[in-house]
N, C-alpha and C. Protein backbone atom coordinates (compact mmCIF):
# COMPACT_ATOMS: atom_id res chain seq x y z
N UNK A 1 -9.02 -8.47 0.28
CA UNK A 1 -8.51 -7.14 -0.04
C UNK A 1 -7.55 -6.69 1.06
N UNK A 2 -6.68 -6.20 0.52
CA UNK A 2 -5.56 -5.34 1.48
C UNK A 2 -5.89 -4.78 2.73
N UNK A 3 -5.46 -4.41 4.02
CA UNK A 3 -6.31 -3.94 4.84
C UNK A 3 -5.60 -2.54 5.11
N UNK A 4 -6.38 -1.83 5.34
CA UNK A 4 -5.57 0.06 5.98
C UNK A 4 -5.66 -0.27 7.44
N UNK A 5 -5.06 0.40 7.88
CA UNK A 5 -5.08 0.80 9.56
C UNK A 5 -5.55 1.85 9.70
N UNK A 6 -6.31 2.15 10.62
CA UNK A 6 -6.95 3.76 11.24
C UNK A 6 -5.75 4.75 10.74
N UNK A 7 -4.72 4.02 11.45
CA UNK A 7 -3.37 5.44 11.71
C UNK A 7 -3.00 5.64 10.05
N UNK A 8 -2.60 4.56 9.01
CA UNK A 8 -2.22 4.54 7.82
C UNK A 8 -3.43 5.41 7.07
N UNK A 9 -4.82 5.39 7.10
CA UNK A 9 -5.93 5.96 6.78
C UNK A 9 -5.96 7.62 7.05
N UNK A 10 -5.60 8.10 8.42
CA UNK A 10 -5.14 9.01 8.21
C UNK A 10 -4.36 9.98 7.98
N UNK A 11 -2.89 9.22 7.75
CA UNK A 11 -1.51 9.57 7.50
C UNK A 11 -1.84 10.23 5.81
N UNK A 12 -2.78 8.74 4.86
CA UNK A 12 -3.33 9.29 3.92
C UNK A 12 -4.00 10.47 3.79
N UNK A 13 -5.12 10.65 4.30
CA UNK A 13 -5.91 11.77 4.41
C UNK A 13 -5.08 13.17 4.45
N UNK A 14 -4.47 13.30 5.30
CA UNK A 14 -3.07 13.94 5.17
C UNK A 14 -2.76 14.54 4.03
N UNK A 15 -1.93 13.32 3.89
CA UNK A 15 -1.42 13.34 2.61
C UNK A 15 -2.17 14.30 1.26
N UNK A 16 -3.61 13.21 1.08
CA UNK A 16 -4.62 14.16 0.20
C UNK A 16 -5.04 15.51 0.26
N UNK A 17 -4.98 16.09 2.00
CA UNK A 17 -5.16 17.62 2.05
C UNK A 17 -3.86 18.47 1.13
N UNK A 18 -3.45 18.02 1.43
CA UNK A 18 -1.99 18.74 1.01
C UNK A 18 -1.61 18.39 -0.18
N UNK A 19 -2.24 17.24 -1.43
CA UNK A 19 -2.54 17.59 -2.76
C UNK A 19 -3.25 18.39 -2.88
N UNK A 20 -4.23 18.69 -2.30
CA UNK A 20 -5.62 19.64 -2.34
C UNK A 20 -6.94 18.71 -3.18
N UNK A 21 -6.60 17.75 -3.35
CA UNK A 21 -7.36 16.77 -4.24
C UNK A 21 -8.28 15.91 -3.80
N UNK A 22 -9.78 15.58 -3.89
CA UNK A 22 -10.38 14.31 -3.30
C UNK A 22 -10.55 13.43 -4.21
N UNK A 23 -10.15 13.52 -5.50
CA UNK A 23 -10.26 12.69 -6.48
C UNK A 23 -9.06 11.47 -6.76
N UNK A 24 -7.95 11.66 -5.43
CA UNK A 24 -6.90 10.32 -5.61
C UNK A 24 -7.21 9.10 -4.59
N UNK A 25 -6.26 8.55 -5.08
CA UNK A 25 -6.75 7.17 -4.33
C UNK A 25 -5.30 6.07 -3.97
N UNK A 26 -5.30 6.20 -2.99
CA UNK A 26 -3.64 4.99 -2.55
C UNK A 26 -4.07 3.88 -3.50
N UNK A 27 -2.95 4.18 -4.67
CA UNK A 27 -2.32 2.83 -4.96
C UNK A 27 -1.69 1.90 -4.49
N UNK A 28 -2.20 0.81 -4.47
CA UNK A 28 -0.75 -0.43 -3.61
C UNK A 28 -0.73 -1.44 -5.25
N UNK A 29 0.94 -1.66 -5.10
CA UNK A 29 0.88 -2.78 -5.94
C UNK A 29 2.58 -3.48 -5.59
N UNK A 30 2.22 -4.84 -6.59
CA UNK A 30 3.51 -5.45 -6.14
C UNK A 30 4.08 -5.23 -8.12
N UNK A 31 5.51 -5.18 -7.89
CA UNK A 31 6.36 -4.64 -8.96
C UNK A 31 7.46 -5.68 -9.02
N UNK A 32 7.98 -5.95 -10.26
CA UNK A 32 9.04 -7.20 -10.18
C UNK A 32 10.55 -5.95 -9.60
N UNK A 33 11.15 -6.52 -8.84
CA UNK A 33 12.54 -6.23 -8.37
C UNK A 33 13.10 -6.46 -7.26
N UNK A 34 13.58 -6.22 -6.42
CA UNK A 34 14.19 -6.04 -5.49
C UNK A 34 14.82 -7.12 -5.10
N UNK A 35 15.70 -7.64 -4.34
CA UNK A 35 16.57 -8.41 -4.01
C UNK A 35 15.84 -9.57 -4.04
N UNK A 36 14.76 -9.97 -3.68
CA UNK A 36 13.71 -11.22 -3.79
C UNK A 36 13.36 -11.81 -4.61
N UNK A 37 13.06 -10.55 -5.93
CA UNK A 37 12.36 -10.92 -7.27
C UNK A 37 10.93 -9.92 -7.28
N UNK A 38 10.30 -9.39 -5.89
CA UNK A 38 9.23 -8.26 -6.11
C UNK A 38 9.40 -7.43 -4.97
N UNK A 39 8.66 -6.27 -5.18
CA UNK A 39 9.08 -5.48 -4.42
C UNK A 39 7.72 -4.63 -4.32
N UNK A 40 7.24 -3.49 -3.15
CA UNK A 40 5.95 -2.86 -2.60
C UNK A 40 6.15 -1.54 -3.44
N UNK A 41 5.25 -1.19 -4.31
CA UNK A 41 4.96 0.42 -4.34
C UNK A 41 3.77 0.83 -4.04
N UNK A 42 3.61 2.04 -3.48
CA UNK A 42 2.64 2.23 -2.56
C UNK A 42 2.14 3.82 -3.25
N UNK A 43 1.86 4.56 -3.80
CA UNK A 43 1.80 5.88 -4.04
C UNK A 43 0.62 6.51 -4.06
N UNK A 44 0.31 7.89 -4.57
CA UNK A 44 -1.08 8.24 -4.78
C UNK A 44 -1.45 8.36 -6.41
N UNK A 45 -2.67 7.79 -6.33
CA UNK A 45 -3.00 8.00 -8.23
C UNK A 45 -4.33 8.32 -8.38
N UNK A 46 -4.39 9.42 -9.38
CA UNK A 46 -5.63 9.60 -9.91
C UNK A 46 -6.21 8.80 -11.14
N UNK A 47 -5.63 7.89 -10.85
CA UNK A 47 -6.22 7.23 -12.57
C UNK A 47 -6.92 5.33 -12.00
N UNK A 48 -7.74 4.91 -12.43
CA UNK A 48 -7.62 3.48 -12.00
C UNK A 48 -8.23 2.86 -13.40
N UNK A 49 -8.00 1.60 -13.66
CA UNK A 49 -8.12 1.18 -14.67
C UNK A 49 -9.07 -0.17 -14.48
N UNK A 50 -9.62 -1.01 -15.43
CA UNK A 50 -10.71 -1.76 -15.73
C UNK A 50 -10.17 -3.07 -14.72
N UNK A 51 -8.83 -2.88 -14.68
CA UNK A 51 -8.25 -4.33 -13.92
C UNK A 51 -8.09 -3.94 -12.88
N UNK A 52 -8.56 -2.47 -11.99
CA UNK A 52 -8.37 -2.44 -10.85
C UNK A 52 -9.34 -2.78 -9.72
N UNK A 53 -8.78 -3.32 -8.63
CA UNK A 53 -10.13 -3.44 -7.38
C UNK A 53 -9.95 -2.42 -6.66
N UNK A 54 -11.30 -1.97 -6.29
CA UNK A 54 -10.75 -0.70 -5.02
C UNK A 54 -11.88 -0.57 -3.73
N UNK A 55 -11.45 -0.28 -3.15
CA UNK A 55 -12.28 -0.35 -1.77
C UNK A 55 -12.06 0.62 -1.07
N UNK A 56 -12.88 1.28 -0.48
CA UNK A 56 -13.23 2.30 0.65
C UNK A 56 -12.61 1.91 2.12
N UNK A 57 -11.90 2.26 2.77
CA UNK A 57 -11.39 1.76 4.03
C UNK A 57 -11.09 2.93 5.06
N UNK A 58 -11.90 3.76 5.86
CA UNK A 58 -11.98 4.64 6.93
C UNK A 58 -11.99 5.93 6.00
N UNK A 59 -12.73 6.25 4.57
CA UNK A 59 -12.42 7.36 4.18
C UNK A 59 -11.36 7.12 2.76
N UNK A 60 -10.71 6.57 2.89
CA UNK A 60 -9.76 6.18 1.76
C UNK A 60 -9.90 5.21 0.71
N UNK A 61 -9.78 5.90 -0.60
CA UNK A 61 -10.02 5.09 -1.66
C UNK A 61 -8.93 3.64 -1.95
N UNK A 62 -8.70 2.74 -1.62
CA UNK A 62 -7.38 1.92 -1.88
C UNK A 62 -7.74 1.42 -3.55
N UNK A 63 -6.73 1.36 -4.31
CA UNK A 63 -6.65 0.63 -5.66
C UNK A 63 -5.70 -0.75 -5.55
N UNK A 64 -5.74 -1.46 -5.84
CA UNK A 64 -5.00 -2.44 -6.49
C UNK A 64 -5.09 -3.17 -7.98
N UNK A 65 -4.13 -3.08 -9.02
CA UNK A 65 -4.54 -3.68 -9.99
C UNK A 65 -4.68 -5.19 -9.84
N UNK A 66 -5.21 -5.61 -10.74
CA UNK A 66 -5.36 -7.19 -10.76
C UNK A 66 -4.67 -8.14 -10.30
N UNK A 67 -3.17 -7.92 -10.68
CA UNK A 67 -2.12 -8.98 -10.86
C UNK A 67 -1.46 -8.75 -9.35
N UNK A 68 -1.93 -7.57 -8.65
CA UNK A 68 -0.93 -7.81 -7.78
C UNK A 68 -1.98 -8.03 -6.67
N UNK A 69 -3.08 -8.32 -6.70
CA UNK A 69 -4.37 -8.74 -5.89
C UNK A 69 -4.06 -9.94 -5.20
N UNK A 70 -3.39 -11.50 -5.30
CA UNK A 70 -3.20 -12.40 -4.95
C UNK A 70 -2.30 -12.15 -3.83
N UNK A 71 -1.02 -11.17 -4.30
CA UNK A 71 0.08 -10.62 -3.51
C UNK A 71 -0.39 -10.45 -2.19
N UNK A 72 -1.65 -9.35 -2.32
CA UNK A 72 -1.93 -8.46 -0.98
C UNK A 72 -3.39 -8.91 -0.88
N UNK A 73 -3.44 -9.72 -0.31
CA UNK A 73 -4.98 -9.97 -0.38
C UNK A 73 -5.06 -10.46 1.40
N UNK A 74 -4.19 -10.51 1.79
CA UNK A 74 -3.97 -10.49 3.29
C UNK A 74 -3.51 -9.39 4.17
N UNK A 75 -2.45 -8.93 2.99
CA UNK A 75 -1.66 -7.82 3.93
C UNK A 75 -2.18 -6.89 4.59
N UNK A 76 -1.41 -5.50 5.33
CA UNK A 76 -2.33 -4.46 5.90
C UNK A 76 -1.14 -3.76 5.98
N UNK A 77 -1.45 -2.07 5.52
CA UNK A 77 -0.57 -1.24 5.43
C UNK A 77 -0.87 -0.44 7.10
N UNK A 78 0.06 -0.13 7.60
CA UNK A 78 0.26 0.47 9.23
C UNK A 78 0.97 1.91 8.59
N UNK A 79 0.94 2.76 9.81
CA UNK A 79 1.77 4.06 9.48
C UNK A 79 2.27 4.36 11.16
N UNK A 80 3.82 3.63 11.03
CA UNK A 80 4.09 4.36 12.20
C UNK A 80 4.96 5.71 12.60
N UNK A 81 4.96 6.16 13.65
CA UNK A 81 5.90 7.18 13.73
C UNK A 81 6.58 6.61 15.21
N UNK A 82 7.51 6.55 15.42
CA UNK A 82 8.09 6.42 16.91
C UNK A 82 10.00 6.85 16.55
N UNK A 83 10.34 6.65 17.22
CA UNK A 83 12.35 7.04 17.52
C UNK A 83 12.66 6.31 16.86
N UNK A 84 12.22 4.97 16.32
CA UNK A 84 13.12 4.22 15.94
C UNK A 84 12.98 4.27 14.43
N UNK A 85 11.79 4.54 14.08
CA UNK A 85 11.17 4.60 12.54
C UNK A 85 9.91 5.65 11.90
N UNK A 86 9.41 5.91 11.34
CA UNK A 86 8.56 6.75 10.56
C UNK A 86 8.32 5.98 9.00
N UNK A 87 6.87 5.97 9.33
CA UNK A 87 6.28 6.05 7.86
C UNK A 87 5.47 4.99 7.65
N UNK A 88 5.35 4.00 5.59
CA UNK A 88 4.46 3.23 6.12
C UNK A 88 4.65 2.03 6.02
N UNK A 89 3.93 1.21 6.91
CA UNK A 89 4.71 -0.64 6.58
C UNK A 89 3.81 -1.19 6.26
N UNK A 90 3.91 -2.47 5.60
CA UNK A 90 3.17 -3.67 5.30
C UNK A 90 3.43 -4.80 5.76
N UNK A 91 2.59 -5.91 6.77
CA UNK A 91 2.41 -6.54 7.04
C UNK A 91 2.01 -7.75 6.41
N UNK A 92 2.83 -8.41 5.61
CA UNK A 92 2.44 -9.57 4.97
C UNK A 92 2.23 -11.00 4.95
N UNK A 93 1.61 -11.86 5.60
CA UNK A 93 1.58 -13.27 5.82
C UNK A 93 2.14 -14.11 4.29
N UNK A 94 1.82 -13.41 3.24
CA UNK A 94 1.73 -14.06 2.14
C UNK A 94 3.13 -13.81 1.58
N UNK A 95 3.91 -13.09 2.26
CA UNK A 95 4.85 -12.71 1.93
C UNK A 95 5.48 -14.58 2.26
N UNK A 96 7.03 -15.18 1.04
CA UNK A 96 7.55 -16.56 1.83
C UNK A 96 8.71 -15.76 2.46
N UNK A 97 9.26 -14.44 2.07
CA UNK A 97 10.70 -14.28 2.83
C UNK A 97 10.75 -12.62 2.62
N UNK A 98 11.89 -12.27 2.87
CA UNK A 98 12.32 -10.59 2.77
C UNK A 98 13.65 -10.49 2.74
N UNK A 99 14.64 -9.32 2.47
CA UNK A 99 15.76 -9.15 2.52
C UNK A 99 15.66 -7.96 3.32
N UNK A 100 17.41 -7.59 4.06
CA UNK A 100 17.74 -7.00 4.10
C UNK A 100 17.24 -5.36 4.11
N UNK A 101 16.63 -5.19 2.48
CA UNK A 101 16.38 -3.94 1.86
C UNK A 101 14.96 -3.41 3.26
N UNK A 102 14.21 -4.81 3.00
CA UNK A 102 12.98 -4.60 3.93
C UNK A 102 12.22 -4.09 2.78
N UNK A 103 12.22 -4.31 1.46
CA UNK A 103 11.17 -3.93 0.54
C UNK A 103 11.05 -4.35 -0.17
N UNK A 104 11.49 -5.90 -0.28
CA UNK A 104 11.14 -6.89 -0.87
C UNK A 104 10.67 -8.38 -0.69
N UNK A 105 9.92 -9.11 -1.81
CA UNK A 105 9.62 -10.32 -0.77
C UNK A 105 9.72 -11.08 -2.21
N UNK A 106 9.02 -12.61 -1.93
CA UNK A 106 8.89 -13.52 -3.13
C UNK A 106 7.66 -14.53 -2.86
């Protein structure tokens, strides 16, 4: 399963105060596009479905549907903030390459 980081865990949490909601849950999934052939969406959802896995990680609900489970089954989402960048990344071993965009792989 995907891994959260402390800091990404509570960047979420965050996030969820300010839906006002405890009933969502970070979606991660992989999506066909981007310069590679797939590409990361990452969002919040209240809905999960029969093909989803989900796991508890510092407080946070994570979802992944099925198909994109193989994708991220190593990765780990980080949340940084520093001068040079803001926000959140993924760390992928399973990833074979990336472009440019930085939000895509194959």
């Amino acid at each position: 399963m995907i891994m959260l980081s402390e800091s990404a865990a509570g960047k979420v949490k965050e996030l969820l105060v300010q839906e006002g909601r405890s009933d969502i849950a970070l979606r991660v999934a992989v999506q066909p596009g981007g310069c590679s052939g797939l590409r990361y969406a990452m969002y919040l959802d209240d809905e999960s479905g029969d093909g989803d896995v989900a796991a508890e990680q510092f407080g946070v609900r994570v979802i992944i549907d099925r198909m994109s489970v193989p994708y991220l089954q190593e990765a780990k989402i980080d949340f940084v903030d520093t001068l040079e960048q803001s926000g959140f990344t993924i760390d992928n071993p399973m990833a074979q390459g990336s472009c440019a965009c930085g939000h895509s792989f194959h």
